[in-house]
N, C-alpha and C. Protein backbone atom coordinates (compact mmCIF):
# COMPACT_ATOMS: atom_id res chain seq x y z
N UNK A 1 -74.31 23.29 34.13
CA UNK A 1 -74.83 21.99 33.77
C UNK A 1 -74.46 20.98 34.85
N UNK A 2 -75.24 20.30 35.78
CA UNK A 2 -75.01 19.47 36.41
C UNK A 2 -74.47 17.94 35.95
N UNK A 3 -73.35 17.86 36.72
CA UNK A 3 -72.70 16.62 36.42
C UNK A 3 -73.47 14.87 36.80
N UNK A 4 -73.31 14.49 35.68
CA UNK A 4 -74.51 12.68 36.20
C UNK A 4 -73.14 12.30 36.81
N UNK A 5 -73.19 10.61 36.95
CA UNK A 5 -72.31 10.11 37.43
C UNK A 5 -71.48 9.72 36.25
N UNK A 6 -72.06 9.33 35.18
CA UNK A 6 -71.01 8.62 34.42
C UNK A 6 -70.30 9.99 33.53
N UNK A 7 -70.94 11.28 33.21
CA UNK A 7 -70.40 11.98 33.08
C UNK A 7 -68.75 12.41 34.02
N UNK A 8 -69.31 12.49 35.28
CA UNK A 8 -67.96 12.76 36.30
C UNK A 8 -67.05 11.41 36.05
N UNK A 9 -67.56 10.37 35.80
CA UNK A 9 -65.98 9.24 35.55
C UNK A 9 -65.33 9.69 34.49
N UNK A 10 -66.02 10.49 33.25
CA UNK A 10 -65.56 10.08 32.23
C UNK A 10 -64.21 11.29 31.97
N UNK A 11 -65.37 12.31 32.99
CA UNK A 11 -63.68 13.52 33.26
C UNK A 11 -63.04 13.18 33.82
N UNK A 12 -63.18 12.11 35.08
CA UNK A 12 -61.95 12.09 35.93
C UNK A 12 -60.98 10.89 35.22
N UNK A 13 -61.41 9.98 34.28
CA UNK A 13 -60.36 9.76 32.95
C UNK A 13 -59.83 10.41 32.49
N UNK A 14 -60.23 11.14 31.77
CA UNK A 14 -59.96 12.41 30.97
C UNK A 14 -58.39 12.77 31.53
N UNK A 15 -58.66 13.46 32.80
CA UNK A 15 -58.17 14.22 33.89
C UNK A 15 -56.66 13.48 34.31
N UNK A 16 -57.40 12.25 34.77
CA UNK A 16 -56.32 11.30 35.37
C UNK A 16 -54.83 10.97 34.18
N UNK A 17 -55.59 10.80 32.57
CA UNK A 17 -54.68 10.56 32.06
C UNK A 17 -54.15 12.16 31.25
N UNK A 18 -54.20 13.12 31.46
CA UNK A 18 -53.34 13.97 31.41
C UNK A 18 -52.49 14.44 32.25
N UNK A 19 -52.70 14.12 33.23
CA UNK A 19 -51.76 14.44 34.89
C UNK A 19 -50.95 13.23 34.51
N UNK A 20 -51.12 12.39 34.01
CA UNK A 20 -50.02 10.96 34.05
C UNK A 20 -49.36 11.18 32.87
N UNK A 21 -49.63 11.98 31.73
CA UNK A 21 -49.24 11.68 30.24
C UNK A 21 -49.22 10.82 29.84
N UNK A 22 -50.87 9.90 29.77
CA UNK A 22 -50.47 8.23 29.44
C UNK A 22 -52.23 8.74 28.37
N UNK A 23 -52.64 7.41 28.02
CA UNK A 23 -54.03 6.86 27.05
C UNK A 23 -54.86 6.59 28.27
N UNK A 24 -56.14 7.25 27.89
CA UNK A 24 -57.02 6.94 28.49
C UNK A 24 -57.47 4.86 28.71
N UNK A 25 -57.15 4.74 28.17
CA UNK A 25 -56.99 3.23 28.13
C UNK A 25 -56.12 2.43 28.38
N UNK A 26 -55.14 2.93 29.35
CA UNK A 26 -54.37 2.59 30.44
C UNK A 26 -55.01 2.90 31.61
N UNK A 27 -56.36 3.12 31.75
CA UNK A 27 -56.59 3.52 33.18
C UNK A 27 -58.09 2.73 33.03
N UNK A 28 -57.96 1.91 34.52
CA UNK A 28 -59.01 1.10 34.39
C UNK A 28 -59.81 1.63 35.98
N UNK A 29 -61.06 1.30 35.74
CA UNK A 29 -62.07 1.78 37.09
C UNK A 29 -62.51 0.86 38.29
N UNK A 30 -61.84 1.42 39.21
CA UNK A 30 -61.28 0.09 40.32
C UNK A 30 -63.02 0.04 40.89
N UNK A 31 -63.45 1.72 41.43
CA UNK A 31 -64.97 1.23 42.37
C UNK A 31 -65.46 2.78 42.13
N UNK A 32 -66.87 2.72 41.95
CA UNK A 32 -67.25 3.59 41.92
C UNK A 32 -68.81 3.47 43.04
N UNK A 33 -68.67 4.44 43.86
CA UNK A 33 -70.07 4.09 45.13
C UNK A 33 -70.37 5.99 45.09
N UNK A 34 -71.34 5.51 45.71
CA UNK A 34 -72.45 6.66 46.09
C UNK A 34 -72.05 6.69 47.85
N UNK A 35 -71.66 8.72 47.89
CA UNK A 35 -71.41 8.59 49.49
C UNK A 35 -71.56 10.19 50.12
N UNK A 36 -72.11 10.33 51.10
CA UNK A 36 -72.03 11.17 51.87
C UNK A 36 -70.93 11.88 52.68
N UNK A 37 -69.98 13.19 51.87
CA UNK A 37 -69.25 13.81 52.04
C UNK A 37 -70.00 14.78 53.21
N UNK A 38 -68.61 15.30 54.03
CA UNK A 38 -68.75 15.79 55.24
C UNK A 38 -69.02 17.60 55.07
N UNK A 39 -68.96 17.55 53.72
CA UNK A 39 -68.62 19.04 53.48
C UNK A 39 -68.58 19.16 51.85
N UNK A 40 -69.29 20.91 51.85
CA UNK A 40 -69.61 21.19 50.11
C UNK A 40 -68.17 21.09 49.05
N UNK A 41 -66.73 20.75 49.87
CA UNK A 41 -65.59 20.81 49.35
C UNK A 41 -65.50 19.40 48.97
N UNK A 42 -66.12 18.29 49.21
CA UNK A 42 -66.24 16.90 49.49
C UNK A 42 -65.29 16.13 50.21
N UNK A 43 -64.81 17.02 51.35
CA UNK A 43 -63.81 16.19 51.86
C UNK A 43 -62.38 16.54 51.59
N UNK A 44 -62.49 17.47 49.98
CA UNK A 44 -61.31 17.18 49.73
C UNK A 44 -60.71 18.40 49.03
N UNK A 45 -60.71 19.71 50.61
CA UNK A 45 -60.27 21.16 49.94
C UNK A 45 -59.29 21.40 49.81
N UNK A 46 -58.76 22.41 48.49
CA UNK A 46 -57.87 22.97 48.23
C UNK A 46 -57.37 23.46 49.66
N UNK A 47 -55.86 23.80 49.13
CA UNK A 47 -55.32 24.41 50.20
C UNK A 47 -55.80 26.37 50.68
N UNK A 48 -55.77 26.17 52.11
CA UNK A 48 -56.70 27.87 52.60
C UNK A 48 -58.19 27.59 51.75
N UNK A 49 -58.55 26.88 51.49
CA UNK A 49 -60.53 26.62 51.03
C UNK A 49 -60.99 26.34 52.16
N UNK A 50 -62.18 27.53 52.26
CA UNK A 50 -63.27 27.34 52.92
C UNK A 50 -64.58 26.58 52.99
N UNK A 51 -65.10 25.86 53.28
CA UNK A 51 -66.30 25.54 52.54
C UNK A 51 -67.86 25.46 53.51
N UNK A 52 -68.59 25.45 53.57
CA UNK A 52 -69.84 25.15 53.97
C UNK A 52 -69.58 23.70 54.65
N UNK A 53 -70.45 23.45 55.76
CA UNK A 53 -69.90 22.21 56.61
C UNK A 53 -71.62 21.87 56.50
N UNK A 54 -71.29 20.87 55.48
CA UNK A 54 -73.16 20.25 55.29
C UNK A 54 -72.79 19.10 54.59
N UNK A 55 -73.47 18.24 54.58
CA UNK A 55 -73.31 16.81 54.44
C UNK A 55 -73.63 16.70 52.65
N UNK A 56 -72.74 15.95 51.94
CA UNK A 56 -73.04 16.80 50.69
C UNK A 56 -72.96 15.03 50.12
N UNK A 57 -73.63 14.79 49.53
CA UNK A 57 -73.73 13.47 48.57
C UNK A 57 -73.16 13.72 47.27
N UNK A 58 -72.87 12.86 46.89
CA UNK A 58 -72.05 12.66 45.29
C UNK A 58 -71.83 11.13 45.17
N UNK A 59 -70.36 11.18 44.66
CA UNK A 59 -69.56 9.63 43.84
C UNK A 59 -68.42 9.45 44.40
N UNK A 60 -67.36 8.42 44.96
CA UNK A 60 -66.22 8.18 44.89
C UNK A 60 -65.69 7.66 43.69
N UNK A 61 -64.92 7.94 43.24
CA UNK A 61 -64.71 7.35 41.94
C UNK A 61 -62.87 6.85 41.93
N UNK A 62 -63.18 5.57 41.66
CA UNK A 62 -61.54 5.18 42.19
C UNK A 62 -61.06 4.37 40.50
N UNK A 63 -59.59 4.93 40.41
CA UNK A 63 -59.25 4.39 39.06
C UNK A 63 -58.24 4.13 39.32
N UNK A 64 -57.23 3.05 38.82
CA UNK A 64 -56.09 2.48 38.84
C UNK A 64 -55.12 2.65 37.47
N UNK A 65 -54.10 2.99 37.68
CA UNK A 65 -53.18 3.01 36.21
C UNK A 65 -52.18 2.80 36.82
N UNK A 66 -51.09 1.84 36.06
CA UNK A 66 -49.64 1.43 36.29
C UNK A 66 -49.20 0.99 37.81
N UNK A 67 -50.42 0.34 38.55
CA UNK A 67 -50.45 -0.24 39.64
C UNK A 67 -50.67 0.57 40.76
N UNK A 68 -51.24 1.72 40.34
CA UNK A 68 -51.18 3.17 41.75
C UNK A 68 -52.48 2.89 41.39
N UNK A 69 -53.50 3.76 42.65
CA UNK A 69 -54.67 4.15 42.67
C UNK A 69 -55.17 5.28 43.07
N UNK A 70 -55.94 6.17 42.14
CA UNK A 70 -56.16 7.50 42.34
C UNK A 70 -57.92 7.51 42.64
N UNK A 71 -57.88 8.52 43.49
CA UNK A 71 -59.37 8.44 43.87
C UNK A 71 -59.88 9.84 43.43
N UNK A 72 -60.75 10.06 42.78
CA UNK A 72 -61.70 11.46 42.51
C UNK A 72 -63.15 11.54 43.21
N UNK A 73 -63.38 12.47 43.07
CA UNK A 73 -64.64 12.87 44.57
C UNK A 73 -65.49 13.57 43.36
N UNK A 74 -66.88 13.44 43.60
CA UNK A 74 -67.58 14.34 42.28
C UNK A 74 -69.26 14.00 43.01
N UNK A 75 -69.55 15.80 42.93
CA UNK A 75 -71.33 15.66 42.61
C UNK A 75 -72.22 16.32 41.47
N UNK A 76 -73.22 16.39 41.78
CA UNK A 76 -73.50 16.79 40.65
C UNK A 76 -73.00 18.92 40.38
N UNK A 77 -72.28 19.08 41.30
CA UNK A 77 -71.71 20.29 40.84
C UNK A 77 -70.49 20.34 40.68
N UNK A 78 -69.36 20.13 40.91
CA UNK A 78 -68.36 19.65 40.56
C UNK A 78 -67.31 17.94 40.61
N UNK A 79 -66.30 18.42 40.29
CA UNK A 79 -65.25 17.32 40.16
C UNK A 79 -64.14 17.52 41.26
N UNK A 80 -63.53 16.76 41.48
CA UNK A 80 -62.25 16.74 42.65
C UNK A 80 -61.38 15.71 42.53
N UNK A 81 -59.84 16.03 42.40
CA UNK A 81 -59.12 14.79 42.92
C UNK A 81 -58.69 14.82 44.37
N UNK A 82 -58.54 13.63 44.86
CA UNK A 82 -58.35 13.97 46.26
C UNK A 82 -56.26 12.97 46.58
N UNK A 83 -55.87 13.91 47.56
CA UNK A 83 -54.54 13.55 47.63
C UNK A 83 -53.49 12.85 46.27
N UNK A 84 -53.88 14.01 45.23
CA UNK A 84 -53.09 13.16 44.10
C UNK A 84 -51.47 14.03 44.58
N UNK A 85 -50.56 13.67 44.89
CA UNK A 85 -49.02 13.79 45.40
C UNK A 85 -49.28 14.39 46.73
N UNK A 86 -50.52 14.50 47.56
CA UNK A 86 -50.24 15.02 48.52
C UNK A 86 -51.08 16.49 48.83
N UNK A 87 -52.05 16.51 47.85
CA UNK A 87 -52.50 18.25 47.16
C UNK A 87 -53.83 17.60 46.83
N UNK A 88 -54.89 18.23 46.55
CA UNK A 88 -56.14 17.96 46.58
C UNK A 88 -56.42 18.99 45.06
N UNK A 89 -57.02 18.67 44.27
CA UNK A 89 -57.34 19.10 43.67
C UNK A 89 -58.65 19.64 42.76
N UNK A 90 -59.07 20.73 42.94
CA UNK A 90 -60.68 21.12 41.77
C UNK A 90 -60.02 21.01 40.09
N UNK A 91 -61.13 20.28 39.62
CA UNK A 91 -60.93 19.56 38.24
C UNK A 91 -62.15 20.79 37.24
C-alpha cells in the first residue's frame, strides 16, 4: 500500500513517540516539504545498505518534542528516520 503524505506524518508520530516513551501530543510538526532525495534509501541508509543511486522524491518531515528536533524522510514506499542518536533508521 503506498504511503500519502499525511499518512507518513502520522507514522512518523506514531514512531517518534515510542522511541521517546512520551504522548503523541507532546510532539508537535516543525516543517513538512516535498524534496528530491539523492537515492532510493532517501539519503538516509542503514548501516552496510545498498541502494539504487536515482533521484527519488518523497517528504521531509520534521517534528519537535522537548526542545530537540527529529527529522523523518518518507515516500510513497517507505518511512525513514534519519540521524536519530547518530543511526539512521527504516520505520
Amino acid at each position: 500500500m503506498a504511503l500519502t503524505k499525511e499518512e507518513a506524518i502520522k507514522r512518523a508520530r506514531a514512531d517518534l513517540a515510542k522511541r521517546l516513551g512520551i504522548s503523541e501530543s507532546e510532539i508537535t510538526e516543525s516543517k513538512v516539504e516535498q524534496v528530491d532525495f539523492p537515492d532510493l534509501a532517501l539519503g538516509a541508509p542503514e548501516e552496510d545498505e545498498m541502494s539504487g543511486q536515482m533521484i527519488t522524491s518523497g517528504w521531509r518531515i520534521e517534528l519537535a518534542a522537548h526542545g530537540q528536533r527529529y527529522e523523518y524522510r518518507a515516500d510513497k514506499n517507505q518511512l525513514r528516520l534519519f540521524n536519530f542518536k547518530g543511526v539512521n533508521y527504516r520505520v
